[in-house]
PDB file of N, CA and C in Angstrom:
ATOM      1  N   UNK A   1     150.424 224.417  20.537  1.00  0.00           N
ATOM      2  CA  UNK A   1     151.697 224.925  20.082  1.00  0.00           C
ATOM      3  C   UNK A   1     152.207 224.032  18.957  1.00  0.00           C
ATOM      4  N   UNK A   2     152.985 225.039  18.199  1.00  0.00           N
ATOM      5  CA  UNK A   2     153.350 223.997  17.013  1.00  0.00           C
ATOM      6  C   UNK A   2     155.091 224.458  16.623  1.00  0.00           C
ATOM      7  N   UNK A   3     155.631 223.462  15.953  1.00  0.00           N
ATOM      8  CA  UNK A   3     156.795 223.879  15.718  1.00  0.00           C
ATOM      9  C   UNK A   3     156.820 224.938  14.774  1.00  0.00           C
ATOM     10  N   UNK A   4     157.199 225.808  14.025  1.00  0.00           N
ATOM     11  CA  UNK A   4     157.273 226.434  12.987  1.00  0.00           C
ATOM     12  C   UNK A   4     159.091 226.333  12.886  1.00  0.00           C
ATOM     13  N   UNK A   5     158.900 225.870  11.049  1.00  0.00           N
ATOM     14  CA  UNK A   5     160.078 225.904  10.681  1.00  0.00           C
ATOM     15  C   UNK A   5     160.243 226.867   9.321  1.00  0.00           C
ATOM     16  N   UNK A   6     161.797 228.133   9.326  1.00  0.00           N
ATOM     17  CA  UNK A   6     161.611 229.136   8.451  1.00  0.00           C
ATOM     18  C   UNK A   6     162.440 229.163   7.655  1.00  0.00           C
ATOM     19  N   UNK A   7     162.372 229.543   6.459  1.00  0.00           N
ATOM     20  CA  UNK A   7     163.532 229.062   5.241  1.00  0.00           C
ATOM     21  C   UNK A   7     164.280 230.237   4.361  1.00  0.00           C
ATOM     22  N   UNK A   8     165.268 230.123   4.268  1.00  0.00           N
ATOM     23  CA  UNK A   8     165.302 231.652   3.219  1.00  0.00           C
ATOM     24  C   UNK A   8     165.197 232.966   3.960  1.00  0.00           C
ATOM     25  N   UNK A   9     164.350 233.545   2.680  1.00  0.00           N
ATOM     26  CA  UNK A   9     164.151 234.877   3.666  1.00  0.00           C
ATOM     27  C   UNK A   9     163.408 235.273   4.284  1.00  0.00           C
ATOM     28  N   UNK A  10     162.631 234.373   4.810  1.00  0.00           N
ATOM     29  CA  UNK A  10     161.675 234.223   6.136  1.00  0.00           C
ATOM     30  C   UNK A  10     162.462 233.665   7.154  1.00  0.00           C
ATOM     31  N   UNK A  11     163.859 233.153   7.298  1.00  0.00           N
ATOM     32  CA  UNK A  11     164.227 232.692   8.186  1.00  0.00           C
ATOM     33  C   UNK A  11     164.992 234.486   8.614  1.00  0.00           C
ATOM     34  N   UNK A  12     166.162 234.941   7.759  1.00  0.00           N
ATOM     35  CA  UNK A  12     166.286 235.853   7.652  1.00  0.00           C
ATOM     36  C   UNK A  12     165.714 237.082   8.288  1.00  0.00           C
ATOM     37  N   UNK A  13     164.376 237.001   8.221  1.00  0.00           N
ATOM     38  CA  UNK A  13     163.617 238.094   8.339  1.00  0.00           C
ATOM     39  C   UNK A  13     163.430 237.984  10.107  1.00  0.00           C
ATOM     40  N   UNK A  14     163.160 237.038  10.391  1.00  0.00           N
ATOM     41  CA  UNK A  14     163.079 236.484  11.652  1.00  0.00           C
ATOM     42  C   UNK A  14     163.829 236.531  12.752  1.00  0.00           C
ATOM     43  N   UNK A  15     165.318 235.694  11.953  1.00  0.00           N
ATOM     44  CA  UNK A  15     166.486 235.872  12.778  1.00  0.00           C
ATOM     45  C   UNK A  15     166.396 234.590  13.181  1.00  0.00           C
ATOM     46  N   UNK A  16     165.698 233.248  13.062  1.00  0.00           N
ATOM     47  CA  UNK A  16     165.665 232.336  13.268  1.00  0.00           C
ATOM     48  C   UNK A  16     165.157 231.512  12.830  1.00  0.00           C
ATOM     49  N   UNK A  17     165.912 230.170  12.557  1.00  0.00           N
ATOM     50  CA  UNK A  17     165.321 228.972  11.406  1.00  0.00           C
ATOM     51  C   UNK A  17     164.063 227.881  12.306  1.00  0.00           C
ATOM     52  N   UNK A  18     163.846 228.052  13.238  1.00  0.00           N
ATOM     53  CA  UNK A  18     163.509 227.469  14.181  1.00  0.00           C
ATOM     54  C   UNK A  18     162.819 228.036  15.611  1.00  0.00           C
ATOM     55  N   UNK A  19     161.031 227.856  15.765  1.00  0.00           N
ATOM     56  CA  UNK A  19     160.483 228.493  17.018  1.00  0.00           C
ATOM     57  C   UNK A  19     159.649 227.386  17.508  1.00  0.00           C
ATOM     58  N   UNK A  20     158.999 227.415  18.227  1.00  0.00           N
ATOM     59  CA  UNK A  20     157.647 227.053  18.940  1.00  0.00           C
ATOM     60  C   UNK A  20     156.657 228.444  18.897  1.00  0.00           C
ATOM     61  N   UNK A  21     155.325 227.892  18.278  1.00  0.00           N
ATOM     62  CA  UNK A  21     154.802 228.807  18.289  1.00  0.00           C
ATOM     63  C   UNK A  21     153.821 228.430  18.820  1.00  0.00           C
ATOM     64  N   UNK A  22     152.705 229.442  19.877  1.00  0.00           N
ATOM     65  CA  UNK A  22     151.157 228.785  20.416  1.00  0.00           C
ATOM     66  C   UNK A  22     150.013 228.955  18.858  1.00  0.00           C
ATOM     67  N   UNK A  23     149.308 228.329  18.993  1.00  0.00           N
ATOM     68  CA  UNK A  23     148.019 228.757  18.373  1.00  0.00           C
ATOM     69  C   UNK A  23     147.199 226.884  18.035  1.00  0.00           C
ATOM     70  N   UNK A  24     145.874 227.335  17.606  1.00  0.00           N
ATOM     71  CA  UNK A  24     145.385 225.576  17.247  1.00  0.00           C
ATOM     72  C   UNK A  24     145.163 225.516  16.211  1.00  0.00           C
ATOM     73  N   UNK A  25     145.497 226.561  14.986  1.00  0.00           N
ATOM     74  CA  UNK A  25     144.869 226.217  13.681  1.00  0.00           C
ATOM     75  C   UNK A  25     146.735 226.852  12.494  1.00  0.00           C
ATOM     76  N   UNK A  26     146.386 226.495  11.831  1.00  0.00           N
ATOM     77  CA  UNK A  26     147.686 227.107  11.059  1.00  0.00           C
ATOM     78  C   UNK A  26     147.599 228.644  10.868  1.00  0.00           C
ATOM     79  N   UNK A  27     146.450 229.003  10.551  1.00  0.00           N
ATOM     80  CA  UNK A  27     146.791 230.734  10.870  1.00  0.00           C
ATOM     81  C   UNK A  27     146.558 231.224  12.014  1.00  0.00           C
ATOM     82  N   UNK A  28     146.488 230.624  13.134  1.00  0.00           N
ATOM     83  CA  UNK A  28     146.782 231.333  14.430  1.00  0.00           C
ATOM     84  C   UNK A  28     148.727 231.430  14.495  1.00  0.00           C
ATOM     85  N   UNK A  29     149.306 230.465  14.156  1.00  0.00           N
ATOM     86  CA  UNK A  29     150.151 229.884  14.696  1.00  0.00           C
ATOM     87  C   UNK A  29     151.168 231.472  13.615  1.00  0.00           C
ATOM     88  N   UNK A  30     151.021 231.566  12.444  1.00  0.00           N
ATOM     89  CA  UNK A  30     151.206 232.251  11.858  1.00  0.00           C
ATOM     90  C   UNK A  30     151.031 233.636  12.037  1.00  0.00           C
ATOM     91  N   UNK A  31     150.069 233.969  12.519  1.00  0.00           N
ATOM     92  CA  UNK A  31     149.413 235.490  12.842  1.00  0.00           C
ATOM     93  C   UNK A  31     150.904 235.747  14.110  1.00  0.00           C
ATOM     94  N   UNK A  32     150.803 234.418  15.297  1.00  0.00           N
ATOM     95  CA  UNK A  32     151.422 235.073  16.238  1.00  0.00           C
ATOM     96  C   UNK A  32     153.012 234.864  15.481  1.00  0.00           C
ATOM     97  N   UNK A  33     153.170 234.422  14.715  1.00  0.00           N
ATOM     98  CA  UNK A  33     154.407 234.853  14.306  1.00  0.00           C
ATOM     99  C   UNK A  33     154.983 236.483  13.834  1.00  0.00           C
ATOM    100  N   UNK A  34     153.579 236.636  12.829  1.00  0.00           N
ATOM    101  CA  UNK A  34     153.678 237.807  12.519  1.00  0.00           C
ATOM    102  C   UNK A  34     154.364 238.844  13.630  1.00  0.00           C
ATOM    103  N   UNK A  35     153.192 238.894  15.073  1.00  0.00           N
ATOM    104  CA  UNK A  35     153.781 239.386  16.092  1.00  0.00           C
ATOM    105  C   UNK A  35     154.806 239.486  16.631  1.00  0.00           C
ATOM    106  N   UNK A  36     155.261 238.395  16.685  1.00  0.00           N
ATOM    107  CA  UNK A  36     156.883 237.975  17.218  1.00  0.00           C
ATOM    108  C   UNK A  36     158.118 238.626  16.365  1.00  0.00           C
ATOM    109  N   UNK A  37     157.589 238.461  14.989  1.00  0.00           N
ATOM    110  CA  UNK A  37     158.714 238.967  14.462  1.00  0.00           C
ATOM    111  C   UNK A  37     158.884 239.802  13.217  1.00  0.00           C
ATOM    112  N   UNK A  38     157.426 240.867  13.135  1.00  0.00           N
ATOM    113  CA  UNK A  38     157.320 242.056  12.557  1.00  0.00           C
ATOM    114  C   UNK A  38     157.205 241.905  11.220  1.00  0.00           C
ATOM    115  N   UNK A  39     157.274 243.091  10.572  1.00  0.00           N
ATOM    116  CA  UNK A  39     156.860 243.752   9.788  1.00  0.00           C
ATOM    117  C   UNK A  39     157.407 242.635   8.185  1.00  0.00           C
ATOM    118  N   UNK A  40     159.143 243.290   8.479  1.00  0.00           N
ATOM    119  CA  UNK A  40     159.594 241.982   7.448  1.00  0.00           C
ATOM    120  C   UNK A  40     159.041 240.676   7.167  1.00  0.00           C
ATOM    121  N   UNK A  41     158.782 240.175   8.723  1.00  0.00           N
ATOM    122  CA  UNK A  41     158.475 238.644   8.221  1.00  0.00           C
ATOM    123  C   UNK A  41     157.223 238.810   7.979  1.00  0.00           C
ATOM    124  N   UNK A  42     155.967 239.821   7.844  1.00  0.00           N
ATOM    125  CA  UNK A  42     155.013 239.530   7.314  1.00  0.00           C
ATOM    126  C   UNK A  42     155.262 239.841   5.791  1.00  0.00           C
ATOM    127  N   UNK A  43     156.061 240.670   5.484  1.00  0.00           N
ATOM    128  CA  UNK A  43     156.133 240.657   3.518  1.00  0.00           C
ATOM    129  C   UNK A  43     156.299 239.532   3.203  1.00  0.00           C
ATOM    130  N   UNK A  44     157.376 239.116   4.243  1.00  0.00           N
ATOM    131  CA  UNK A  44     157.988 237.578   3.157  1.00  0.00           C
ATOM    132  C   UNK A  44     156.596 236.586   3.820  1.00  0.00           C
ATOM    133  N   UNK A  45     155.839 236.475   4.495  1.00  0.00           N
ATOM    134  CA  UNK A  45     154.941 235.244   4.720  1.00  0.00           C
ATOM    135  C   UNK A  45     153.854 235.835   3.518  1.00  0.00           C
ATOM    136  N   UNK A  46     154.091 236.597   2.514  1.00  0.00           N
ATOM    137  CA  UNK A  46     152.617 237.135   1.867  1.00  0.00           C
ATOM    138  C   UNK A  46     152.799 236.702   0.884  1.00  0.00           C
ATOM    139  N   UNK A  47     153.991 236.205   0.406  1.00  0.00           N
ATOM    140  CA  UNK A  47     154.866 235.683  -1.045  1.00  0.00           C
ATOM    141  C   UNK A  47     155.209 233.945  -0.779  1.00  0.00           C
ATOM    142  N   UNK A  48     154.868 233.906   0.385  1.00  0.00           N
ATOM    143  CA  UNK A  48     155.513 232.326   0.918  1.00  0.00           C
ATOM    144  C   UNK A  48     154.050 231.380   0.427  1.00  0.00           C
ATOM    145  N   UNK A  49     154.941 229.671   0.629  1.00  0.00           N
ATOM    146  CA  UNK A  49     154.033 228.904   0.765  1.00  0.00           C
ATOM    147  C   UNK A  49     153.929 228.457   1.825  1.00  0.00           C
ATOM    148  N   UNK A  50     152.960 227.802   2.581  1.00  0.00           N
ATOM    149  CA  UNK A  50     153.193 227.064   4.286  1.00  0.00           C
ATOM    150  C   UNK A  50     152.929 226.049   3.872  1.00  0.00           C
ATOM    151  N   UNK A  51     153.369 224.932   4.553  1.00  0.00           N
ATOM    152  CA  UNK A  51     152.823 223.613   4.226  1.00  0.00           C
ATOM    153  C   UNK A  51     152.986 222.816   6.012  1.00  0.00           C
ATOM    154  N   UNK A  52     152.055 222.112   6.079  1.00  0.00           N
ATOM    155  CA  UNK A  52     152.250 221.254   7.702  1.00  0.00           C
ATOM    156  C   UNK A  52     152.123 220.444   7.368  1.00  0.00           C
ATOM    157  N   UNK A  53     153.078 219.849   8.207  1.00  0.00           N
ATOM    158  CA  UNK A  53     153.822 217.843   8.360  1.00  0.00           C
ATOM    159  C   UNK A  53     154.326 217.934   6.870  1.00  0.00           C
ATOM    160  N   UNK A  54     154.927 218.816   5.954  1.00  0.00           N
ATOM    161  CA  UNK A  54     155.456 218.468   4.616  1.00  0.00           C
ATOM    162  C   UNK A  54     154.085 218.211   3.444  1.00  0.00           C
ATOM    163  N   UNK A  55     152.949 219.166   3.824  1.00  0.00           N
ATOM    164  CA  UNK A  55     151.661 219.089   2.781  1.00  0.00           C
ATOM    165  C   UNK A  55     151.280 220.326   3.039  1.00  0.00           C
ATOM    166  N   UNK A  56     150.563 221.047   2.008  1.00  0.00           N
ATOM    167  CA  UNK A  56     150.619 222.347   1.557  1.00  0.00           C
ATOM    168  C   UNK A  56     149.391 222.569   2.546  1.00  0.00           C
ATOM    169  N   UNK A  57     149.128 223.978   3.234  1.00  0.00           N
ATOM    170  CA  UNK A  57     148.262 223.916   3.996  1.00  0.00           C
ATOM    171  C   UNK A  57     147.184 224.738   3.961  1.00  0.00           C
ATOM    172  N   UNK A  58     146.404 225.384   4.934  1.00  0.00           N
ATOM    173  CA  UNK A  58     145.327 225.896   4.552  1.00  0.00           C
ATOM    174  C   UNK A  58     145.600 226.785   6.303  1.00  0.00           C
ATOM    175  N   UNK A  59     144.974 228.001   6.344  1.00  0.00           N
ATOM    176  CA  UNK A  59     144.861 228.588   7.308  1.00  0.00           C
ATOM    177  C   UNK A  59     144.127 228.242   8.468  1.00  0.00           C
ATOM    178  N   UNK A  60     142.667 227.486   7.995  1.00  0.00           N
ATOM    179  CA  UNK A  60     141.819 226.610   9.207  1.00  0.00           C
ATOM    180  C   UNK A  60     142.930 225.165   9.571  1.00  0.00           C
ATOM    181  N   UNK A  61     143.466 225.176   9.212  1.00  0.00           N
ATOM    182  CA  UNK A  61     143.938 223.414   9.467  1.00  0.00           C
ATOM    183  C   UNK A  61     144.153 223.350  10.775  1.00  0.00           C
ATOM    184  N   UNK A  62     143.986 222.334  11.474  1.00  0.00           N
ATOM    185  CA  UNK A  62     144.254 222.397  13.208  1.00  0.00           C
ATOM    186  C   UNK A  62     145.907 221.992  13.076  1.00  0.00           C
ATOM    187  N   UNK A  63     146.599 222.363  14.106  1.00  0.00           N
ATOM    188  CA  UNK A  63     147.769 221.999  14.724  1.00  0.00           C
ATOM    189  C   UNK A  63     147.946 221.847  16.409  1.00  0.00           C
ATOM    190  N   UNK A  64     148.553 220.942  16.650  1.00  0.00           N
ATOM    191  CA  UNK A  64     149.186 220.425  18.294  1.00  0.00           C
ATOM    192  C   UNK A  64     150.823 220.063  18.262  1.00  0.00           C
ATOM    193  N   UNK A  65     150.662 219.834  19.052  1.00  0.00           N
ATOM    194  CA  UNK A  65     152.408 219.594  19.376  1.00  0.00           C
ATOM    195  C   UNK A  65     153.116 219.234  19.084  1.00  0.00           C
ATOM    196  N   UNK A  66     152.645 217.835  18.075  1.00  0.00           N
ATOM    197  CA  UNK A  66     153.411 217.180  17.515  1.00  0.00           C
ATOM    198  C   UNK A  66     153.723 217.682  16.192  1.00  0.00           C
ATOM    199  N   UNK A  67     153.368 219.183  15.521  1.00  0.00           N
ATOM    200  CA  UNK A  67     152.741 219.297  14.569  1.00  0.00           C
ATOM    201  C   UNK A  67     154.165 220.637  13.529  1.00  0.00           C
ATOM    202  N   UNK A  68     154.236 220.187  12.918  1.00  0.00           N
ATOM    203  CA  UNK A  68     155.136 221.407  12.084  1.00  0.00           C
ATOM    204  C   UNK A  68     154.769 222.030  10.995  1.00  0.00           C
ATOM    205  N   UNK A  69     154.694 223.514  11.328  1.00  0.00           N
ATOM    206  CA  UNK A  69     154.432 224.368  10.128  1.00  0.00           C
ATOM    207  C   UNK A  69     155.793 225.245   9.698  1.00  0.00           C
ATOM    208  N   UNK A  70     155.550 224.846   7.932  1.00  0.00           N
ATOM    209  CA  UNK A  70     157.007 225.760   7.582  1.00  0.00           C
ATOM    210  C   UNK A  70     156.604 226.812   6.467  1.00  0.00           C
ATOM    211  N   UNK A  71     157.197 227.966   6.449  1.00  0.00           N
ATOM    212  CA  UNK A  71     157.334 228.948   5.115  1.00  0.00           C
ATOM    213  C   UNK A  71     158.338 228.511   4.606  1.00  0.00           C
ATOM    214  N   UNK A  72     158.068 228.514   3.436  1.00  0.00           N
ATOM    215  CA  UNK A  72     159.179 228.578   2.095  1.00  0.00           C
ATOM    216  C   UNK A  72     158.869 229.723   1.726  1.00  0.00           C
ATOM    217  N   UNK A  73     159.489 230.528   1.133  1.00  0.00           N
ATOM    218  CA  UNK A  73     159.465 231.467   0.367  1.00  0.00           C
ATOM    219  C   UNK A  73     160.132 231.379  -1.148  1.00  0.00           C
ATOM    220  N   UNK A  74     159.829 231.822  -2.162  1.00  0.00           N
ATOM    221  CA  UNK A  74     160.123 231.865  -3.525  1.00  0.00           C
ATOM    222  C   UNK A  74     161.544 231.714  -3.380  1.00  0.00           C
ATOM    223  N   UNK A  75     162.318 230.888  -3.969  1.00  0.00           N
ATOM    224  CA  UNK A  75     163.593 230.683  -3.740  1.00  0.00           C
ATOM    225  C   UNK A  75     164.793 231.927  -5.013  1.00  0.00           C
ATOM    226  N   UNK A  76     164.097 232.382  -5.745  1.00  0.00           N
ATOM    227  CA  UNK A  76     164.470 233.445  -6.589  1.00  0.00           C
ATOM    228  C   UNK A  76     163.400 234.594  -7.078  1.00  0.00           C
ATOM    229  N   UNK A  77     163.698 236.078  -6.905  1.00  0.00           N
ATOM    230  CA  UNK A  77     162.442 237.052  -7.786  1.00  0.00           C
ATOM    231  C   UNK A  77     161.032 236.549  -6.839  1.00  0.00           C
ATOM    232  N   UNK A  78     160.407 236.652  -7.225  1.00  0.00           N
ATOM    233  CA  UNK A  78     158.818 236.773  -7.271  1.00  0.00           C
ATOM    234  C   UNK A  78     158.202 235.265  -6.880  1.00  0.00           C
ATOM    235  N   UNK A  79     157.174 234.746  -7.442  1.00  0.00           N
ATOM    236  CA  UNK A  79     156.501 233.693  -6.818  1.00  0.00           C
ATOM    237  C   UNK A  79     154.892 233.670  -6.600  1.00  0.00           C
ATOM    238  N   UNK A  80     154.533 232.515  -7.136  1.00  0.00           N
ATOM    239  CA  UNK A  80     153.125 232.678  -6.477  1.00  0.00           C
ATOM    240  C   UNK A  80     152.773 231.899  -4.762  1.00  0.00           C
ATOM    241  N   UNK A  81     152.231 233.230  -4.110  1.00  0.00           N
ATOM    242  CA  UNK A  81     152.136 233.008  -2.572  1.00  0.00           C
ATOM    243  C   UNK A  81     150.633 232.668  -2.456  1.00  0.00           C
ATOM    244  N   UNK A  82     150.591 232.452  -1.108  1.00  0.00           N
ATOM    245  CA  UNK A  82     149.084 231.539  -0.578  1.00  0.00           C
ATOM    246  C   UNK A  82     148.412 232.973   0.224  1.00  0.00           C
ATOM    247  N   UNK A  83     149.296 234.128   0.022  1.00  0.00           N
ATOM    248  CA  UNK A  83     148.330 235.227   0.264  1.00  0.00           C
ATOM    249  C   UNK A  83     148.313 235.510   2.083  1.00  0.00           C
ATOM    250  N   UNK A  84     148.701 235.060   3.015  1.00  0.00           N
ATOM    251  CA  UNK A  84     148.623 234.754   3.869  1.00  0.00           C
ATOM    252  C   UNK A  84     148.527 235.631   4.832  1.00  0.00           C
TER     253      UNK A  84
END
């Protein structure tokens, strides 16, 4: 499980700036977000960047407990996203 922290309009989309999420890699942890909180928050995670522990991340990356993953999303218009 990992913290996930959400910003903007991924927090927005969500309804919350702040979860615990299960998974062991950064796109598990992400996917079950998707689940949790639909459709919206997958547009905005497709335009977002993720980064864990505050470094830009990669979808294989492992995560545990101690571990935080966040979306940013483009803070104005458009943006280049990590595709996610």
């Amino acid at each position: 499980m990992a913290v996930l922290r959400l910003f903007a309009a991924a927090r927005d989309a969500a309804g919350t700036g702040r979860d615990v999420i299960a998974g062991t890699t950064v796109g598990e942890v992400l996917e079950s977000a998707q689940g949790r909180y639909g459709p919206d928050f997958a547009a905005v995670l497709e335009r977002s960047q993720v980064w864990r522990n505050g470094e830009p991340a990669e979808p294989a990356e492992a995560v545990g407990d101690d571990d935080e993953v966040a979306v940013l999303p483009p803070v104005s218009g458009g943006g280049i996203g990590c595709g996610w």
